[in-house]
Every structure is written in structure tokens, then in C-alpha cells.
N, C-alpha and C. Protein backbone atom coordinates (compact mmCIF):
# COMPACT_ATOMS: atom_id res chain seq x y z
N UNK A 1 8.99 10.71 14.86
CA UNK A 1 7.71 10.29 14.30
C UNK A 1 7.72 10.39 12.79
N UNK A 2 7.44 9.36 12.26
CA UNK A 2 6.98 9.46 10.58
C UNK A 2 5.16 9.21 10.16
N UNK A 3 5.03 10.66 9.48
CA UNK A 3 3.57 10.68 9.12
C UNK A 3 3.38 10.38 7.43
N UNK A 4 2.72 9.89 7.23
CA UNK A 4 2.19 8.91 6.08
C UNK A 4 0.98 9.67 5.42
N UNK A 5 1.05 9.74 4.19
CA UNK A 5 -0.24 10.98 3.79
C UNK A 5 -0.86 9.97 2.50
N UNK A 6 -1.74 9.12 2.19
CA UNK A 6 -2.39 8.24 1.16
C UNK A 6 -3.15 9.27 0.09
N UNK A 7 -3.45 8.70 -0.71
CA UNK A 7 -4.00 9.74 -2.05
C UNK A 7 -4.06 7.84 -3.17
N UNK A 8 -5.14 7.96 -3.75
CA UNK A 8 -5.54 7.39 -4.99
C UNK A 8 -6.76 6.51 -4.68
N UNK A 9 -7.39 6.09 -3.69
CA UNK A 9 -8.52 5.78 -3.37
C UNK A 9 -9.88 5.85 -4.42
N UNK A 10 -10.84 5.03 -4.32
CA UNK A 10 -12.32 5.37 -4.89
C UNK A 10 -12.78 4.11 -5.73
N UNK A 11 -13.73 4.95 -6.10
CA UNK A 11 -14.98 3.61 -6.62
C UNK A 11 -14.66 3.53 -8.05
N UNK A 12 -14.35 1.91 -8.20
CA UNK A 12 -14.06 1.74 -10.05
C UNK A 12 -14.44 0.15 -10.17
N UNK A 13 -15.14 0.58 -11.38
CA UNK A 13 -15.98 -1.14 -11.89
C UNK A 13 -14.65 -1.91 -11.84
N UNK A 14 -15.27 -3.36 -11.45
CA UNK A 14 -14.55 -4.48 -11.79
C UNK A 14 -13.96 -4.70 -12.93
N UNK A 15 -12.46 -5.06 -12.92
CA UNK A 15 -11.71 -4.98 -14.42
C UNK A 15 -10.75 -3.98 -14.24
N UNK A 16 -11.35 -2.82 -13.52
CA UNK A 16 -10.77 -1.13 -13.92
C UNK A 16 -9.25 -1.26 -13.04
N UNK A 17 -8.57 -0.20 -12.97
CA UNK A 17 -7.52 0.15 -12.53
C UNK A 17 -7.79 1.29 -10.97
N UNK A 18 -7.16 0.90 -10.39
CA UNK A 18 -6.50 2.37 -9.44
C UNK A 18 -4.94 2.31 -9.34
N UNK A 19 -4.75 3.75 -8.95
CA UNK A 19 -3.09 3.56 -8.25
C UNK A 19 -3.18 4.31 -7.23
N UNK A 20 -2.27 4.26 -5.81
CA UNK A 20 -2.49 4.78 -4.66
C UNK A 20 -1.10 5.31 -4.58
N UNK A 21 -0.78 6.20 -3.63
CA UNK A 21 0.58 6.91 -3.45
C UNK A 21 0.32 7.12 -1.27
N UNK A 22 1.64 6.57 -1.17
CA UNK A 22 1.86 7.34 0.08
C UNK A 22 2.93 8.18 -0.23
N UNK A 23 3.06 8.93 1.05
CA UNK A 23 4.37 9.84 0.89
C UNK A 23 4.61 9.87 2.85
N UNK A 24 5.63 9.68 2.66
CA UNK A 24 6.29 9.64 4.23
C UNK A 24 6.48 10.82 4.19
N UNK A 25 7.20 11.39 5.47
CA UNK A 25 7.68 12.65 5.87
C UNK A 25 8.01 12.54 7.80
N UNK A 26 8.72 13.72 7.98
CA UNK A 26 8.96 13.60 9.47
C UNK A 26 10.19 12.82 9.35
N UNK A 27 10.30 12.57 10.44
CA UNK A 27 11.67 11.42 10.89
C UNK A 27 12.30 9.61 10.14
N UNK A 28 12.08 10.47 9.10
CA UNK A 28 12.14 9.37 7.62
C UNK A 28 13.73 8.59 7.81
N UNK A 29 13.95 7.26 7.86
CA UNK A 29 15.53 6.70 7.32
C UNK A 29 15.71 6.41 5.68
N UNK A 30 16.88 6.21 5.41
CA UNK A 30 16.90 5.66 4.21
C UNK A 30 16.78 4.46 3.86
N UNK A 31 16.51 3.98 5.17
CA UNK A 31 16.67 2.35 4.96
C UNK A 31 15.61 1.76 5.67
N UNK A 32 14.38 1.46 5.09
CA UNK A 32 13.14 1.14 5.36
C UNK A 32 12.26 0.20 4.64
N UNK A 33 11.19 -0.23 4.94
CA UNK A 33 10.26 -0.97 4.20
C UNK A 33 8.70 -0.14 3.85
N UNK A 34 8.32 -0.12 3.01
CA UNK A 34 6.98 0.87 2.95
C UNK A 34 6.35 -0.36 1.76
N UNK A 35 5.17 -0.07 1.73
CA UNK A 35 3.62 -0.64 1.28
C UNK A 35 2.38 -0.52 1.50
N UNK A 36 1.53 -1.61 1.79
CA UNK A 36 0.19 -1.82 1.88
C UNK A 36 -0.55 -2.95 2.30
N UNK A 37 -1.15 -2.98 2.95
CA UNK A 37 -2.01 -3.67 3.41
C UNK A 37 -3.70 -3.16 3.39
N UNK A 38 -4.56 -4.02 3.38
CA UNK A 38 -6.02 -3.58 3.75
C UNK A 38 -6.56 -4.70 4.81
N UNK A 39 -7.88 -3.82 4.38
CA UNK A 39 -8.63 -4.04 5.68
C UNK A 39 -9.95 -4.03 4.88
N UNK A 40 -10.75 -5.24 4.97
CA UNK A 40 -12.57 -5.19 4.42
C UNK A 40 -13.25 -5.69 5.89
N UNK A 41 -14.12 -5.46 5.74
CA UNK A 41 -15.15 -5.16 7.27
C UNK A 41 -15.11 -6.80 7.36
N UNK A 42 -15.48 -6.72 8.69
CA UNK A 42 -15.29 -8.26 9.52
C UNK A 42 -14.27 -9.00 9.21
N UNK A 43 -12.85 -8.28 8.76
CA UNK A 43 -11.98 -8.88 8.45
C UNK A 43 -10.54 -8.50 9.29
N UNK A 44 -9.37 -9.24 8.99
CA UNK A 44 -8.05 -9.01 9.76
C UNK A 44 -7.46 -8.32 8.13
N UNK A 45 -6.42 -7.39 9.21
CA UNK A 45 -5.94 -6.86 8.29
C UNK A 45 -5.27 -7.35 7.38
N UNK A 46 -4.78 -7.46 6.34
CA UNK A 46 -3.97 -8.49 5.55
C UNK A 46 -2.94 -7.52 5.04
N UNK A 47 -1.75 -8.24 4.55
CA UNK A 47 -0.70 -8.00 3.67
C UNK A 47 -1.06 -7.39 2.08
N UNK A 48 -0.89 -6.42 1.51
CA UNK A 48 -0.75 -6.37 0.20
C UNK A 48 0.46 -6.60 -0.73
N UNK A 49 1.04 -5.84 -0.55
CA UNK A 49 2.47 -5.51 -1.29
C UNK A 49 3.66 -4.75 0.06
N UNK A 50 4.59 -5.08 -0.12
CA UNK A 50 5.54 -4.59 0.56
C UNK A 50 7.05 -4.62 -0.11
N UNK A 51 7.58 -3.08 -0.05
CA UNK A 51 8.51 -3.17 -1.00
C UNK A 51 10.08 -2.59 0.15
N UNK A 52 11.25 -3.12 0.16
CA UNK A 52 12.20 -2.44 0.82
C UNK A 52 13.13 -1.37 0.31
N UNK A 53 13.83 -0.51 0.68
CA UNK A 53 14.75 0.53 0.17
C UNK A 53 15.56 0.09 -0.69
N UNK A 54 15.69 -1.67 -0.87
CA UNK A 54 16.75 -2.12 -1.55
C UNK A 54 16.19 -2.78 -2.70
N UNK A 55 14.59 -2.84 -3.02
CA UNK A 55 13.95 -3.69 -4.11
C UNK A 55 13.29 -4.92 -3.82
N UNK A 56 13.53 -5.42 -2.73
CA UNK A 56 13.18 -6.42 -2.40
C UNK A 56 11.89 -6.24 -2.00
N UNK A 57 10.45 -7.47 -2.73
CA UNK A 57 9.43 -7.01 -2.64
C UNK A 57 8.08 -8.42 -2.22
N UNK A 58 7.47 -7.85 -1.54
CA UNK A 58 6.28 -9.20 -0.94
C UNK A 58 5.11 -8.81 -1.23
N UNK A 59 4.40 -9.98 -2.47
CA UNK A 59 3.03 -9.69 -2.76
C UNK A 59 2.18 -10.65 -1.50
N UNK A 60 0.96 -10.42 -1.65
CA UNK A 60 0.29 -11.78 -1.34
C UNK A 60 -0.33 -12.39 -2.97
N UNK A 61 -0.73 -13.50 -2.64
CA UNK A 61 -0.72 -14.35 -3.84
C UNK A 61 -1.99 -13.69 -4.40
N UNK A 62 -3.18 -13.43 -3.97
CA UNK A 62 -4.05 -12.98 -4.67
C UNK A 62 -4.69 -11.57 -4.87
N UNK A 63 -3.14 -11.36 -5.17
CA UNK A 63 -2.67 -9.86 -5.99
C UNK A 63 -1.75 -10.30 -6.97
N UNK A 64 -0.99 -11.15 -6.62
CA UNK A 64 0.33 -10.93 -7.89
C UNK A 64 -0.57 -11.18 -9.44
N UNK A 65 0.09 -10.54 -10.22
CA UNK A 65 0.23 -10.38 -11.45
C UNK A 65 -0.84 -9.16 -11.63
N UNK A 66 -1.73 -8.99 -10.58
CA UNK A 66 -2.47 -7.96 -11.20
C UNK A 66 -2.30 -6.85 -10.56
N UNK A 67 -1.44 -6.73 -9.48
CA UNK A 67 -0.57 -5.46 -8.75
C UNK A 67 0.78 -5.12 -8.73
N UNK A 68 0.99 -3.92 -8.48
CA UNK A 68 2.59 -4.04 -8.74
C UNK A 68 3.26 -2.93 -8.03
N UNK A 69 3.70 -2.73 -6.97
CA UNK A 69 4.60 -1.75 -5.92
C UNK A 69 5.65 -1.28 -6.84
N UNK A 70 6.07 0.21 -6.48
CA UNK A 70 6.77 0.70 -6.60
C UNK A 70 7.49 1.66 -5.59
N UNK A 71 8.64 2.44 -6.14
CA UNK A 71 8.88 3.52 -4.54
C UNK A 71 10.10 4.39 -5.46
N UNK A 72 9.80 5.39 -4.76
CA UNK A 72 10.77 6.70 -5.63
C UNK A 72 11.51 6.88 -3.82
N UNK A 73 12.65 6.32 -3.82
CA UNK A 73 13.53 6.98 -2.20
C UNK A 73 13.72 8.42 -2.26
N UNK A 74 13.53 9.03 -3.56
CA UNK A 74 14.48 10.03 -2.99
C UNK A 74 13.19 11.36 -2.73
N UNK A 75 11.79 10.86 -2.52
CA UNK A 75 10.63 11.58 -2.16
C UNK A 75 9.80 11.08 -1.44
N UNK A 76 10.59 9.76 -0.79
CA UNK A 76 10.15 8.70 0.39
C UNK A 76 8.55 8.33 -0.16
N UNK A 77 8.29 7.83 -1.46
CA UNK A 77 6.76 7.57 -1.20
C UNK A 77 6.53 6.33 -2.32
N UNK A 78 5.94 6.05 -2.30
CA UNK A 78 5.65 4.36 -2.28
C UNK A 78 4.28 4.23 -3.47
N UNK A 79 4.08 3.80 -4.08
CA UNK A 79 2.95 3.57 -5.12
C UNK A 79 2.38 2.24 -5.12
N UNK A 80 1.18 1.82 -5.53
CA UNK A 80 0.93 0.33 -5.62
C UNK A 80 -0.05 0.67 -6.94
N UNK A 81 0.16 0.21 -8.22
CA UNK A 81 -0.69 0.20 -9.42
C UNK A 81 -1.34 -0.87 -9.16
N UNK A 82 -3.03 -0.83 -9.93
CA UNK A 82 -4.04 -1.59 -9.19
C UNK A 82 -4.95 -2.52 -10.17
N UNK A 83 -4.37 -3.16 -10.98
CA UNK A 83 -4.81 -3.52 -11.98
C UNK A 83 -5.96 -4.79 -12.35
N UNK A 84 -6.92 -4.93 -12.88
CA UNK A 84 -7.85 -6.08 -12.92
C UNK A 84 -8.36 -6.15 -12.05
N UNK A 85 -8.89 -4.63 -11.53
CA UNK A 85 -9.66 -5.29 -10.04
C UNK A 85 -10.46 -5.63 -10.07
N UNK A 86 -11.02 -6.55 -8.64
CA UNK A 86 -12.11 -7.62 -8.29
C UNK A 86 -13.09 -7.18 -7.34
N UNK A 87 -13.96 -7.26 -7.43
CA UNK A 87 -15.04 -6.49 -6.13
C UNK A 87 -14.05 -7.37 -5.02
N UNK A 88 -13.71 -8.35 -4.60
CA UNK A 88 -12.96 -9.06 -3.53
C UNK A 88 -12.03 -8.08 -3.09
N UNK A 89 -11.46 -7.22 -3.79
CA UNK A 89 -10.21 -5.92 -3.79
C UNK A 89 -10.43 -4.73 -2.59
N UNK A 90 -12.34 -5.09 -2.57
CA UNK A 90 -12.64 -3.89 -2.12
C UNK A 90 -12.31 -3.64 -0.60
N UNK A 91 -11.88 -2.67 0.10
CA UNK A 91 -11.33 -2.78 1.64
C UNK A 91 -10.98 -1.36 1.86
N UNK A 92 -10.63 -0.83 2.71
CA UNK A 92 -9.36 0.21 3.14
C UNK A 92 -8.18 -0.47 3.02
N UNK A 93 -7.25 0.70 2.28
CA UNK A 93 -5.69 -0.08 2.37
C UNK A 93 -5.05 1.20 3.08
N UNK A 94 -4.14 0.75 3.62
CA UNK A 94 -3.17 1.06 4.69
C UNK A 94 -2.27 1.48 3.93
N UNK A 95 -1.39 2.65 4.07
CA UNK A 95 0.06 2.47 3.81
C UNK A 95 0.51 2.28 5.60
N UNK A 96 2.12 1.38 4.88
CA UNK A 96 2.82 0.99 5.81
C UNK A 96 4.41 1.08 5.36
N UNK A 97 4.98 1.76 7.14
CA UNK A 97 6.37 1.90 7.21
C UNK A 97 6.97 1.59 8.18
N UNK A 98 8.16 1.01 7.95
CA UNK A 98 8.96 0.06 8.73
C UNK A 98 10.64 0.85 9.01
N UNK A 99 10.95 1.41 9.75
CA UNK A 99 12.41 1.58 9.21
C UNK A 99 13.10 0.36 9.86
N UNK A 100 14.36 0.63 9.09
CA UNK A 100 15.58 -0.82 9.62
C UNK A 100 15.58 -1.21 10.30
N UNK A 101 15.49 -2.49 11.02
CA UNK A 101 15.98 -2.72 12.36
C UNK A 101 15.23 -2.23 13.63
N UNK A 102 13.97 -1.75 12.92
CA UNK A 102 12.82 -1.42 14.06
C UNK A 102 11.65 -2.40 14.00
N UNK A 103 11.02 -3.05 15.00
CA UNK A 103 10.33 -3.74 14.99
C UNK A 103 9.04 -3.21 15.12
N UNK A 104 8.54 -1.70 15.47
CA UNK A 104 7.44 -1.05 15.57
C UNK A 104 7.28 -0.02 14.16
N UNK A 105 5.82 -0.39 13.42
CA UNK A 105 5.86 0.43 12.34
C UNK A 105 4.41 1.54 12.43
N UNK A 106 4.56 2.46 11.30
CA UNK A 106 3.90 3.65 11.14
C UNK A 106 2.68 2.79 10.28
N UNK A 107 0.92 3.74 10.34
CA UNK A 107 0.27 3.63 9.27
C UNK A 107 0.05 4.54 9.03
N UNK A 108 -0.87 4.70 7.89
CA UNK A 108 -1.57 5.83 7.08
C UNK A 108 -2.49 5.80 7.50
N UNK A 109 -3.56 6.67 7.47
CA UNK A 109 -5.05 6.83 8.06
C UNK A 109 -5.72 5.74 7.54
N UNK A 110 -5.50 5.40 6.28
CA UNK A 110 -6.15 4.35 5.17
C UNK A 110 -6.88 5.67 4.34
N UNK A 111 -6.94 4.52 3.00
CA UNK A 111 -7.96 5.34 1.34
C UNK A 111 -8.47 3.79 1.00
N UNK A 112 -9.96 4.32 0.67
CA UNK A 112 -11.30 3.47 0.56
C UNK A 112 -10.53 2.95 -0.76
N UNK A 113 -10.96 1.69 -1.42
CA UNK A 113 -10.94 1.19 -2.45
C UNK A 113 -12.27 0.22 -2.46
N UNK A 114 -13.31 0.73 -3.21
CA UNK A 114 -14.71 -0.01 -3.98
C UNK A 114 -14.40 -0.42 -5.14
N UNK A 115 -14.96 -2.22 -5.59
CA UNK A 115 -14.66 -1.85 -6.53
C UNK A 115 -16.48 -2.66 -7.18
N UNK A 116 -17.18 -2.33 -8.06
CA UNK A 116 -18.25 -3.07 -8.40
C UNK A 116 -18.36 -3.66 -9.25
N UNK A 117 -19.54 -4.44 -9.47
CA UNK A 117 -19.43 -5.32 -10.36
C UNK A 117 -20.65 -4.99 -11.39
């Protein structure tokens, strides 16, 4: 089992910044995919950012340029800087983990992101 612990969540005017952190732990590989996704009410969950052990990285389009994934392997945890946000931004985001060659992945409880206008 791999447990997922989120941290950077909360309420910030439109324009403002957040950054979020997961941190894996438990039955961690080195060779995995970790990110984000959210979730806003009456909605499907969507894609945010997704980054692999090797750099290789998937925005959705209406994030790029104003988000940006990162990941430190050697403390298994994953960052997403949150920049120019849009009340549209606002949702629960997920962290998400994938290891290699597994087709079933881990979430995070989710951390609120408000953002106002």
C-alpha cells in the first residue's frame, strides 16, 4: 500500500498563487507517475498535471503556463506551483500515484483550493 499525505491548500484572491505538496510513503517504487487532478462540485474529476520518475510531464491545457509540476524522487513527493489563479481553479485536488506498469493507482484524501474574485 502507498499512502499519500497533501499539504498547501486554501483560500487566495484571484491572480494569487498556491503551491501544494504530496509526499508518498509505504510501499513506494522508483519508477512511478505522481500529480494532480481535481474535483469542483457537480463535476468529473479532471486531470491537472502529471509528472513521471523520468520528467516526462502532462498538463491540461487550461493550466499550462500558469502551473507547473515538480517532484524531488529521492523524498517521493511531488509539488504543483499555482500561479494566476482563476476562481474556475477552485475544486479539491487530488494527489495521484501510479507505479510502473500498474494499471491501479493511489489518491490523496484531497486539499480544498478557493480561489475569489
Amino acid at each position: 500500500q502507498v499512502q499519500l499525505v497533501e499539504s498547501g491548500g486554501g483560500l487566495v484572491q484571484a491572480g494569487g498563487s498556491l503551491r501544494l505538496s504530496c509526499a508518498a510513503s509505504g510501499s513506494t517504487s522508483s519508477r512511478n507517475t505522481m500529480g494532480w487532478y481535481r474535483q469542483a462540485p457537480g463535476k468529473q474529476r479532471e486531470l491537472v498535471a502529471i509528472m513521471d520518475s523520468g520528467g516526462s510531464t502532462n498538463y491540461a491545457d487550461s493550466v499550462k503556463g500558469r502551473f507547473g509540476i515538480s517532484r524531488d524522487n529521492a523524498k517521493n513527493t511531488v509539488y504543483l506551483q499555482m500561479n494566476s489563479l482563476k476562481p474556475e481553479d477552485t475544486a479539491g485536488y487530488y494527489c495521484y500515484y501510479r507505479p510502473y506498469g500498474q494499471t491501479n493507482a493511489y489518491w490523496g484524501p484531497g486539499t480544498q483550493v478557493t480561489v475569489f474574485s
